[in-house]
C-alpha atoms as a PDB file:
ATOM      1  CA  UNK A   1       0.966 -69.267  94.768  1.00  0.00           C
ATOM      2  CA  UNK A   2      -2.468 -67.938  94.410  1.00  0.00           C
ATOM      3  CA  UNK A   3      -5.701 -69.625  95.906  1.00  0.00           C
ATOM      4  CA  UNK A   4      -7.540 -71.580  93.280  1.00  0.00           C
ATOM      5  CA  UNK A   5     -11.181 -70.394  93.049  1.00  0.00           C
ATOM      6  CA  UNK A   6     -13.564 -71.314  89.977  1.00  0.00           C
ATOM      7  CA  UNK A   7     -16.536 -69.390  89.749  1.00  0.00           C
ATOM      8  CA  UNK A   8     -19.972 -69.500  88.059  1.00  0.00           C
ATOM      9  CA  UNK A   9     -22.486 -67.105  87.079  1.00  0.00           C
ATOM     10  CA  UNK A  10     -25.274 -66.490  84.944  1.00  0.00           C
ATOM     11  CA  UNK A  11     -25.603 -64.169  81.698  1.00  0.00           C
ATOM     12  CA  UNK A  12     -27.472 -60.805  82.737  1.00  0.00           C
ATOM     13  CA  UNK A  13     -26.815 -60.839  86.563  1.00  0.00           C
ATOM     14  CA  UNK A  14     -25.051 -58.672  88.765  1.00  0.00           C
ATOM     15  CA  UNK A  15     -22.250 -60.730  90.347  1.00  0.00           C
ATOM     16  CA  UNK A  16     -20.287 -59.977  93.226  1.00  0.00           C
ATOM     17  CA  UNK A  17     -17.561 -61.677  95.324  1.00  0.00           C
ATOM     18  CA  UNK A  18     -16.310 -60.288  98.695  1.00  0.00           C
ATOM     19  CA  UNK A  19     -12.473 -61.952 100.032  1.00  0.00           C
ATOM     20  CA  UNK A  20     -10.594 -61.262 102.542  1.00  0.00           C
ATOM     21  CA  UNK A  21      -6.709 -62.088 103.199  1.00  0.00           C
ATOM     22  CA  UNK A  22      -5.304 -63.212 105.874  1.00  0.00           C
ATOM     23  CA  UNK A  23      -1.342 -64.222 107.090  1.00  0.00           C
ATOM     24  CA  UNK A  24      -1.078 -67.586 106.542  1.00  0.00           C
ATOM     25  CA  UNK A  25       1.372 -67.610 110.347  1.00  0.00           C
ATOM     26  CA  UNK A  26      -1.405 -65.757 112.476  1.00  0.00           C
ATOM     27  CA  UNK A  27      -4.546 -65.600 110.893  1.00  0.00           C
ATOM     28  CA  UNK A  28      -4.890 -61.952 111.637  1.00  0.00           C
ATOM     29  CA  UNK A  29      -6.026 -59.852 108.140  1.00  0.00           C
ATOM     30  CA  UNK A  30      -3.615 -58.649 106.029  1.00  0.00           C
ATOM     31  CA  UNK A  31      -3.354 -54.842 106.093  1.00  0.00           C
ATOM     32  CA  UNK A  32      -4.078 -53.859 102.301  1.00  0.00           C
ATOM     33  CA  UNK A  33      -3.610 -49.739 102.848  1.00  0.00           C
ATOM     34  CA  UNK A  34      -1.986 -48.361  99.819  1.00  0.00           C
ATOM     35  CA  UNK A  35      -2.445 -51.425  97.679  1.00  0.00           C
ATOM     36  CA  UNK A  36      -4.436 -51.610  93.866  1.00  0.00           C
ATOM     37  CA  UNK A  37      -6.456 -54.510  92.939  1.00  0.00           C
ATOM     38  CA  UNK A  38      -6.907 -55.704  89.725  1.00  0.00           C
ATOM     39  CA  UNK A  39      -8.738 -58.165  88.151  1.00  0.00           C
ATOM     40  CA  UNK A  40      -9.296 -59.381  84.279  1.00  0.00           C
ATOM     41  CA  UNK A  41     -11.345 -61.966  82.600  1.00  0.00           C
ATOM     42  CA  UNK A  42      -9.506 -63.832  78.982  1.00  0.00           C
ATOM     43  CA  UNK A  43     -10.009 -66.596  77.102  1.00  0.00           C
ATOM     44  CA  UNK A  44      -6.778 -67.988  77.741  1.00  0.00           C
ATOM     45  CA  UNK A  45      -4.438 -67.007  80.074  1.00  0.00           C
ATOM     46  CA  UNK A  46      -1.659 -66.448  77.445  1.00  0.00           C
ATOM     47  CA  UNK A  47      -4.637 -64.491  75.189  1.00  0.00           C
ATOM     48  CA  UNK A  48      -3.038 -60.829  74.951  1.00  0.00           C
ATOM     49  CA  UNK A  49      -6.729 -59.585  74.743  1.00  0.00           C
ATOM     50  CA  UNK A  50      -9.161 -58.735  77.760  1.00  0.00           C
ATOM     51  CA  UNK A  51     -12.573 -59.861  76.939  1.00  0.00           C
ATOM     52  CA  UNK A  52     -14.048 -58.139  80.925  1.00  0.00           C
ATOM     53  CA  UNK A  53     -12.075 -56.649  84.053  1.00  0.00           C
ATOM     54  CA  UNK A  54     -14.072 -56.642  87.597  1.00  0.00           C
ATOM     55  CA  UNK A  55     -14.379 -53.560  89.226  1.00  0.00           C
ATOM     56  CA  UNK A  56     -11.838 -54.352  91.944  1.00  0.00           C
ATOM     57  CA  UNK A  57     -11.894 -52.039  95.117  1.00  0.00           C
ATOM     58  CA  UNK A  58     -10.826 -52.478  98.791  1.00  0.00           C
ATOM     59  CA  UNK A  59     -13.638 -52.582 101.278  1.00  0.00           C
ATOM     60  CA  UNK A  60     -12.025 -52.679 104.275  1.00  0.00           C
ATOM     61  CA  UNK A  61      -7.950 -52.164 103.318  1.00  0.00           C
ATOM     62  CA  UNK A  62      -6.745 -52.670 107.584  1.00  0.00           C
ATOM     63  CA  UNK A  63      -9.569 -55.850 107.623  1.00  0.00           C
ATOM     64  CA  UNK A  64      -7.990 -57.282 104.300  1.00  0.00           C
ATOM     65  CA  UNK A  65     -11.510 -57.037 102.354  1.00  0.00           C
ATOM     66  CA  UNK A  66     -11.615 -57.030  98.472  1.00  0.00           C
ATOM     67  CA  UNK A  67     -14.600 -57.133  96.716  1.00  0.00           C
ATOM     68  CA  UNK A  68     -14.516 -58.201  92.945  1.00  0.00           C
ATOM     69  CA  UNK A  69     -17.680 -57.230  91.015  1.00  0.00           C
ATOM     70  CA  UNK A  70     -19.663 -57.187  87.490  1.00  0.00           C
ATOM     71  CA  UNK A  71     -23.022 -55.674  86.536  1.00  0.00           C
ATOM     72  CA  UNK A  72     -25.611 -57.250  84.458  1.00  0.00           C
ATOM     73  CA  UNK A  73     -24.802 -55.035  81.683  1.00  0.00           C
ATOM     74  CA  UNK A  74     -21.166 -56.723  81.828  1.00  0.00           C
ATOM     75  CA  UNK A  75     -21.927 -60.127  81.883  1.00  0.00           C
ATOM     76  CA  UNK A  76     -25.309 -60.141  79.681  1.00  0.00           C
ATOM     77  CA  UNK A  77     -22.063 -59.365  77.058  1.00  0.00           C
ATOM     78  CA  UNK A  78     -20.563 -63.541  77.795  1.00  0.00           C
ATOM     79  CA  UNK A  79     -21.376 -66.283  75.909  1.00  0.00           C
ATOM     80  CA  UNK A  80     -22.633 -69.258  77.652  1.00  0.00           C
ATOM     81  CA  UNK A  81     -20.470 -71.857  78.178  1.00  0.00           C
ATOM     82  CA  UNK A  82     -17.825 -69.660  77.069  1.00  0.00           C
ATOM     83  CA  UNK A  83     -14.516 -71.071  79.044  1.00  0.00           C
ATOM     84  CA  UNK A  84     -12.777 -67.822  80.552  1.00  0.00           C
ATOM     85  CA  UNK A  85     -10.403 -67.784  82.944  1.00  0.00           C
ATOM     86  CA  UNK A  86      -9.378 -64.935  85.570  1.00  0.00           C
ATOM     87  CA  UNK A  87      -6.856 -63.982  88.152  1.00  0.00           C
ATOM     88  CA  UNK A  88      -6.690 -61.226  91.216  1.00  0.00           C
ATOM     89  CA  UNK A  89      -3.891 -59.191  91.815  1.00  0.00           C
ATOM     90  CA  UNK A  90      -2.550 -56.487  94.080  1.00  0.00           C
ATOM     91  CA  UNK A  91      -0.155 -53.787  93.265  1.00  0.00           C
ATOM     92  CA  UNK A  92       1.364 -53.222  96.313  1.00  0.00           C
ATOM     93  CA  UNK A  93       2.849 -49.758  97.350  1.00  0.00           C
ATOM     94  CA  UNK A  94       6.370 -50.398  96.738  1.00  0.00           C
ATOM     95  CA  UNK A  95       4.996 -52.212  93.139  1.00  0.00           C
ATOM     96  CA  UNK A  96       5.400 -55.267  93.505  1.00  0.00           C
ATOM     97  CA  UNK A  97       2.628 -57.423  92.236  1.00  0.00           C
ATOM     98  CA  UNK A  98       1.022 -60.279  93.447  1.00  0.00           C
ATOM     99  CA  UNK A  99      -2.033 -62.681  92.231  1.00  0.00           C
ATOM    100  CA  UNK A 100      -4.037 -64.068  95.214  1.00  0.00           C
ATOM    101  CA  UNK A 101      -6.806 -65.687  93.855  1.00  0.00           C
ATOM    102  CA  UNK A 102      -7.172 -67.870  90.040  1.00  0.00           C
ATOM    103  CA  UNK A 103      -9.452 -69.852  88.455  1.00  0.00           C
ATOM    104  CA  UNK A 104     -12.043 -70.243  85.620  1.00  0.00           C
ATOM    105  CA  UNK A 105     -15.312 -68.912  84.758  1.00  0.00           C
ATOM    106  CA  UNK A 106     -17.962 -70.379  83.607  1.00  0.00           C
ATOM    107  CA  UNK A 107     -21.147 -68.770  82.544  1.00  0.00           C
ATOM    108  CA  UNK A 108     -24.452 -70.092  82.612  1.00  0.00           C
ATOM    109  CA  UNK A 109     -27.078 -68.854  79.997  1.00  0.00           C
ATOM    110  CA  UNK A 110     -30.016 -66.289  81.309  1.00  0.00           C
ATOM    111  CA  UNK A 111     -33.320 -67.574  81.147  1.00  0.00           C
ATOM    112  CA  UNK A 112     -35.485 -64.705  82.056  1.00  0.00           C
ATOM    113  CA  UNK A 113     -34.873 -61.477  80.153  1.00  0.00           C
ATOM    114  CA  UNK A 114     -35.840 -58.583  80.812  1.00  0.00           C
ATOM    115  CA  UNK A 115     -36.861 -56.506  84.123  1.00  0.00           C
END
């Protein structure tokens, strides 16, 4: 079953998050070599349509790092208070597919515009 984890972030900022896995028996990282995350962002979790995908990419793959991540540019794009939901997945090398992490999103509306 995947780890529940809600986020928040506001419109217009960079937004980064940085997990790492670990066997739930030992506590030592799981070895992610090989493996593809993936990450989207829907309304609902039946909606067929992606509204935003992270840029998903292994930081450490032996230390069991993943780092999920959106630019401004991305997220300026949200509506605030829009409820979103998202899951985190890796393809492993043999294919199989599994989500780690779930939750919701919600956005918070920018203030300050502008750079």
């Amino acid at each position: 079953m995947a780890q529940p984890y809600n986020m928040v972030f506001y419109q217009g900022d960079d937004y980064e998050l940085v997990f790492r896995l670990k066997n739930k028996g030992t506590g030592t990282p799981v070895n992610l070599t090989g493996a593809v995350p993936k990450s989207d962002i829907k309304q609902s979790a039946s909606d067929n349509t992606v509204k935003l995908s992270f840029t998903a990419a292994l930081v450490n793959p032996t230390d069991g790092t993943v780092r999920l991540s959106l630019t401004g540019a991305q997220t300026a794009n949200l509506a605030a208070g829009e409820a979103l939901v998202y899951d985190a997945q890796l393809k492993w090398p043999d294919n199989k597919i599994k989500t780690y992490l779930a939750g919701t999103i919600n956005v918070l509306p920018e203030v300050t515009r502008g750079s």
